[in-house]
C-alpha atoms as a PDB file:
ATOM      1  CA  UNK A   1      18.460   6.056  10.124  1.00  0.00           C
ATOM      2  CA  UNK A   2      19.112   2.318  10.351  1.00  0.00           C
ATOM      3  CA  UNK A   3      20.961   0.615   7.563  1.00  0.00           C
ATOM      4  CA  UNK A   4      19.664  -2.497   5.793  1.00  0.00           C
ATOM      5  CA  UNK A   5      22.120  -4.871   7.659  1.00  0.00           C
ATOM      6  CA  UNK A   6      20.845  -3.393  11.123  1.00  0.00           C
ATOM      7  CA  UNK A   7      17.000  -3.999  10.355  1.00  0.00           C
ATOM      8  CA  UNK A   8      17.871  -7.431   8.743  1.00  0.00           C
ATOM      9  CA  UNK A   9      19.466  -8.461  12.473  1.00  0.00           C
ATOM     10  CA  UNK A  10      15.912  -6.987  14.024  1.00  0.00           C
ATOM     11  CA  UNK A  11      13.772  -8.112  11.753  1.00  0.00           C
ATOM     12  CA  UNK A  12      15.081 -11.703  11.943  1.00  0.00           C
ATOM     13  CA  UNK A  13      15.184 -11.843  15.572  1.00  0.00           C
ATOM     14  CA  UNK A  14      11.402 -10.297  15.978  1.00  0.00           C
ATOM     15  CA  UNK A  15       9.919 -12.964  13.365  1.00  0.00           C
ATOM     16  CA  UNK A  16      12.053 -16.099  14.536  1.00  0.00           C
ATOM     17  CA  UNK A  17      10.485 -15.410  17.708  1.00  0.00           C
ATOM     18  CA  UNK A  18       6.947 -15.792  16.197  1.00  0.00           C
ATOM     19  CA  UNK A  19       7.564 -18.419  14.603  1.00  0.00           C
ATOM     20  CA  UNK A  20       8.881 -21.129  16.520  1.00  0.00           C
ATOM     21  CA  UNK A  21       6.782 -23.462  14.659  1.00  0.00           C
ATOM     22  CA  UNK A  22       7.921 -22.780  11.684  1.00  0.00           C
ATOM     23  CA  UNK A  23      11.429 -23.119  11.942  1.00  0.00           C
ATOM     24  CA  UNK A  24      11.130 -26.735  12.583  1.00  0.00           C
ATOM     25  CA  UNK A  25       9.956 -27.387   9.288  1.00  0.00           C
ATOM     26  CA  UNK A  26      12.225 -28.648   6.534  1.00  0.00           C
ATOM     27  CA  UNK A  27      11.762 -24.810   4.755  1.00  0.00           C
ATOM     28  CA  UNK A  28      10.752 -23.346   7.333  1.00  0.00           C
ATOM     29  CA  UNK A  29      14.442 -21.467   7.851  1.00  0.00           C
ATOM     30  CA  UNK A  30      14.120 -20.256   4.121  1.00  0.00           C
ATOM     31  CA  UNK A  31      11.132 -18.936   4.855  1.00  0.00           C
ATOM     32  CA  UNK A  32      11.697 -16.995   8.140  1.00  0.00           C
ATOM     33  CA  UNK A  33      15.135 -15.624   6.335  1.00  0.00           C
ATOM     34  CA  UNK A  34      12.661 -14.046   3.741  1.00  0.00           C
ATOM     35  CA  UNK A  35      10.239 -12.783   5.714  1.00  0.00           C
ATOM     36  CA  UNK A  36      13.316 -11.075   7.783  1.00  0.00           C
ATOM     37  CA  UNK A  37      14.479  -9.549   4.740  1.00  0.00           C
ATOM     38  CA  UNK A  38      10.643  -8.468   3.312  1.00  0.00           C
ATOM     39  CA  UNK A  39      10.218  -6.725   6.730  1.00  0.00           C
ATOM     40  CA  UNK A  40      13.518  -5.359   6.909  1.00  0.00           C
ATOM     41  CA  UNK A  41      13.023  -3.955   3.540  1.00  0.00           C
ATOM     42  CA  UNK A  42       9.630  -2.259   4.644  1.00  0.00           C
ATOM     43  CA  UNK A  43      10.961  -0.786   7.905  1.00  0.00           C
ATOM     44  CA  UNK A  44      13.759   1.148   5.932  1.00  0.00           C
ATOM     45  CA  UNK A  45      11.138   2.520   3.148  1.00  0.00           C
ATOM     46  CA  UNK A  46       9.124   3.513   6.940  1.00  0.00           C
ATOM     47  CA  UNK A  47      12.251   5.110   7.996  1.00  0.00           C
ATOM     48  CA  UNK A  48      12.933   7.269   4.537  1.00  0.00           C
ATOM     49  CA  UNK A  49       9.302   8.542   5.243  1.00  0.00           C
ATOM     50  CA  UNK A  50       9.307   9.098   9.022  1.00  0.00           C
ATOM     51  CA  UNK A  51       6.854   6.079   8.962  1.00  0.00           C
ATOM     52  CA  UNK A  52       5.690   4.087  11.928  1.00  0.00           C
ATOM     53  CA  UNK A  53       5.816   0.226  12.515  1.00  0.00           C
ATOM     54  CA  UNK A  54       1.959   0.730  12.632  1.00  0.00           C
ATOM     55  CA  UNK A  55       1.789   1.050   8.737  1.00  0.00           C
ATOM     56  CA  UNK A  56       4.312  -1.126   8.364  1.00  0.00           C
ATOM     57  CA  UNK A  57       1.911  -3.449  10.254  1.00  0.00           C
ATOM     58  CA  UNK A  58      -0.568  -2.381   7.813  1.00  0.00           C
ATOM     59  CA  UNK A  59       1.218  -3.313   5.081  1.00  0.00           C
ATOM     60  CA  UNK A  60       2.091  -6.432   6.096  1.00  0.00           C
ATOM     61  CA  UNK A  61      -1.976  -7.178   6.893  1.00  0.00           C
ATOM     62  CA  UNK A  62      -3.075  -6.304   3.270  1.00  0.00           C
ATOM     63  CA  UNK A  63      -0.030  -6.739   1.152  1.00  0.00           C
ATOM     64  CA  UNK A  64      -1.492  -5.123  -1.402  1.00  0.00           C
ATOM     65  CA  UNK A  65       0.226  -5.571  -4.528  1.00  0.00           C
ATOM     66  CA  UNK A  66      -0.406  -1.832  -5.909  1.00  0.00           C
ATOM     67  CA  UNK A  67       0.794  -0.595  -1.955  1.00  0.00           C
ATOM     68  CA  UNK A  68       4.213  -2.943  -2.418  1.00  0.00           C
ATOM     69  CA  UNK A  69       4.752  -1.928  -5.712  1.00  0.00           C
ATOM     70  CA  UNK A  70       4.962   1.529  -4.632  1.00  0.00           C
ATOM     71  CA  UNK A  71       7.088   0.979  -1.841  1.00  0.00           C
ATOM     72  CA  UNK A  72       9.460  -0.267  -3.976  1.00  0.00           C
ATOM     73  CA  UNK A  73       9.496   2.228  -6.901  1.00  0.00           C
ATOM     74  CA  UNK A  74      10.119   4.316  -4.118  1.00  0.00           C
ATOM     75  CA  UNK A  75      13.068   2.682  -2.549  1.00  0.00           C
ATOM     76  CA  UNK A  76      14.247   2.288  -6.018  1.00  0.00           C
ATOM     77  CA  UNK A  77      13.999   6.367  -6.320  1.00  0.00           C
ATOM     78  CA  UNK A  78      15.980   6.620  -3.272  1.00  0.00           C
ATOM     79  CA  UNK A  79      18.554   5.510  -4.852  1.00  0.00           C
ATOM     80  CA  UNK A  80      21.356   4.235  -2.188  1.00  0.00           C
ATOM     81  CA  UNK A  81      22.549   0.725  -2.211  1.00  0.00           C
ATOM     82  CA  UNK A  82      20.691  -0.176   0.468  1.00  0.00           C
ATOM     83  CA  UNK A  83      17.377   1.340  -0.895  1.00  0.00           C
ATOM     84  CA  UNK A  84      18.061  -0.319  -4.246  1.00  0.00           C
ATOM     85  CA  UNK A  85      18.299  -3.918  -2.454  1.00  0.00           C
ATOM     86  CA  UNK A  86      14.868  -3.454  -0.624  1.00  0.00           C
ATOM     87  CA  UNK A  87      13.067  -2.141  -3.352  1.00  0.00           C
ATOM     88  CA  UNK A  88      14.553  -5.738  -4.964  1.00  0.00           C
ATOM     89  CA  UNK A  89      13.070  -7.805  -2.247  1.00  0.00           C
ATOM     90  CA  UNK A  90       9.793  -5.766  -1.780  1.00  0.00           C
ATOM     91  CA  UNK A  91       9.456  -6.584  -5.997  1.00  0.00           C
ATOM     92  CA  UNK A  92      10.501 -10.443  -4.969  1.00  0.00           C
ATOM     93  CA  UNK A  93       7.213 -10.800  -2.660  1.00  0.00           C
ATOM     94  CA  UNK A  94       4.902  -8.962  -5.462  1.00  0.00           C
ATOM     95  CA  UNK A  95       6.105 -11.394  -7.976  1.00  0.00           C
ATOM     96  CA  UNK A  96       5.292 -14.395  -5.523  1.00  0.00           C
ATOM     97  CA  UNK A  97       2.278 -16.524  -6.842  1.00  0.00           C
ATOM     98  CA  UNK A  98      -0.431 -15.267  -3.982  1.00  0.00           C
ATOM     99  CA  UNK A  99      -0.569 -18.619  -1.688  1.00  0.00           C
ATOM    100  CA  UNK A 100       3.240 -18.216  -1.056  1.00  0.00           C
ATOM    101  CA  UNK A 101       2.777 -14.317  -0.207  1.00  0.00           C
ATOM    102  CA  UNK A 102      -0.072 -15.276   2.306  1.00  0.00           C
ATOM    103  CA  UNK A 103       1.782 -17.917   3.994  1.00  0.00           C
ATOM    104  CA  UNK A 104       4.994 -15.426   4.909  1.00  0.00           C
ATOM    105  CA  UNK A 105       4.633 -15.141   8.683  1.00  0.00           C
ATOM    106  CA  UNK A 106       3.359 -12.098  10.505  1.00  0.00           C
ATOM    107  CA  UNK A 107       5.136 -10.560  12.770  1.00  0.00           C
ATOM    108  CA  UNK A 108       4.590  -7.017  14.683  1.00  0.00           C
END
């Protein structure tokens, strides 16, 4: 299984490369950092279930707040460093007011 660090390097390369546009906005780095992280955090909760990137997909389409919220009690349950850090940045998105969750970028 990948560790945090390893799906953070993906993760960022995959949505820097859909968002072009967004990058040369003043936040726009901030933003595609985040979104690296939220779907680095995802892919290891996939990985500690034998998941695919299709539900991470999923996921990303609806973000459901009750869906994310379980993702991260169970990263939290996991209970390794690297689980407790995504299920931190998994609660970070739920917490965002709604307009700022929809405007993360989509990637996969």
């Amino acid at each position: 299984m990948d560790r945090l660090h390893q799906l953070f390097a993906r993760s960022l390369r995959e949505v820097e490369a859909h968002s072009s546009e967004l990058a040369e906005m003043e936040t726009g780095g901030a933003v595609i950092y985040e979104a690296g992280q939220f779907l680095a955090a995802l892919r290891l909760w996939a990985q500690s279930h034998y998941r695919s990137d299709q539900v991470v997909r999923e996921i990303l389409e609806t973000l459901d707040l009750v869906t994310l919220g379980v993702v991260a009690a169970e990263l939290r349950a996991a209970g390794s460093p690297d689980a407790r850090v995504a299920s931190g940045i998994v609660m970070t998105m739920v917490k965002l007011p709604t307009g700022q969750r929809l405007a993360s970028p989509r990637v996969l």
